[in-house]
Protein backbone atom coordinates (compact mmCIF):
# COMPACT_ATOMS: atom_id res chain seq x y z
CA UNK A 1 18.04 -0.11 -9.37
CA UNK A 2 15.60 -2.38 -8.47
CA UNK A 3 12.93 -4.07 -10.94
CA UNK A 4 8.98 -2.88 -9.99
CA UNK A 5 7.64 -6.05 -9.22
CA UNK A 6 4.15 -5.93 -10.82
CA UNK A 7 2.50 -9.58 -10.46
CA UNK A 8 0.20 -8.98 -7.45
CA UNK A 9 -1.05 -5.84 -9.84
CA UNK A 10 -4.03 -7.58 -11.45
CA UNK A 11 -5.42 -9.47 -8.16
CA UNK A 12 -4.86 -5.71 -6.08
CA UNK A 13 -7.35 -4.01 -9.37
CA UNK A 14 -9.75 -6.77 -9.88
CA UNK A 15 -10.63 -7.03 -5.82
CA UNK A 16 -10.93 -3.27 -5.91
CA UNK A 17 -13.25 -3.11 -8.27
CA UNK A 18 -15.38 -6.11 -7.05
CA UNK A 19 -15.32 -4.21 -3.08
CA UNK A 20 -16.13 -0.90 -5.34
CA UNK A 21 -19.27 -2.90 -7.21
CA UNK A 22 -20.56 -4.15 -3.79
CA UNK A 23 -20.05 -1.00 -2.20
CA UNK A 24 -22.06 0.97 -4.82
CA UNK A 25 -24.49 -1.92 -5.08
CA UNK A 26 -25.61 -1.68 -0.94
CA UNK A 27 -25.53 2.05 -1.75
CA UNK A 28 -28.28 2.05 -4.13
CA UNK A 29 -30.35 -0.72 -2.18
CA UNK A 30 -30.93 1.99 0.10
CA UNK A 31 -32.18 4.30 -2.47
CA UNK A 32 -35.63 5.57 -3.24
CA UNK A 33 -36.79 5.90 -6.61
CA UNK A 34 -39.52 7.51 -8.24
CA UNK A 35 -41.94 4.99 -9.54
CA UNK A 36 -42.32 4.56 -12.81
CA UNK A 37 -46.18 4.57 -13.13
CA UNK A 38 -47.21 7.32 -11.04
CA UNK A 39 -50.92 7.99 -9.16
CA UNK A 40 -52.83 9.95 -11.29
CA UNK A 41 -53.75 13.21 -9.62
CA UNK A 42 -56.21 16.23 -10.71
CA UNK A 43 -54.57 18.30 -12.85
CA UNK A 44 -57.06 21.28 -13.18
CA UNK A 45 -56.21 22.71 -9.59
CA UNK A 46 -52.79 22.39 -10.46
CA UNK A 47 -53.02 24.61 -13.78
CA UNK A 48 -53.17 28.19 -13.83
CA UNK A 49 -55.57 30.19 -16.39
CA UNK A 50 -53.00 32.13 -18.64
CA UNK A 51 -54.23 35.31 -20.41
CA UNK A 52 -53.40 33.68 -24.21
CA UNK A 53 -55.42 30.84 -23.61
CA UNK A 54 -58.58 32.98 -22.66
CA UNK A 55 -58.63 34.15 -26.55
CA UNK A 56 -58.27 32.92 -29.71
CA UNK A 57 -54.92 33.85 -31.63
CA UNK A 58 -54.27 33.28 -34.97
CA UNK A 59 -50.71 32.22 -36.07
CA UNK A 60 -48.92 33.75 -39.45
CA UNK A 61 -46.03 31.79 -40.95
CA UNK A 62 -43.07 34.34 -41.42
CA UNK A 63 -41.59 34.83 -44.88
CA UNK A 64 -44.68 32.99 -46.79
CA UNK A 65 -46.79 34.48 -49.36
CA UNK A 66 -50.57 35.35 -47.93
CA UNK A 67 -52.82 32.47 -48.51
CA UNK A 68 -55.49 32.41 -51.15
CA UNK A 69 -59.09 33.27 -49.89
């Protein structure tokens, strides 16, 4: 039976993974990202009145002792 011959392994794997790095490098040149510091836009338009923020609402903690008045 014949021995696996195994000395052009390391040149096959390291030039696939340098064609694989370019590849996925001209990929994401192509890309569009959001920016990181966006435009700053009106935000009151945007938001919606909700009926809990209309009123005011008072918040109890559960399983502690009524405070002292």
């Amino acid at each position: 039976m014949p021995q696996l011959d195994t000395s052009t392994w390391f040149i096959t794997i390291t030039l696939m993974l340098i064609s694989l790095f370019c590849i996925y490098q001209l990929k994401m040149l192509k890309q569009t990202f959001i920016s990181i510091t966006p435009q700053k836009k009106d935000k009151n338009h945007l938001k919606t009145p909700l009926p809990w923020e209309k009123k005011w609402t008072k918040t109890y903690l559960l399983h502690s002792p009524p405070l002292q008045s």
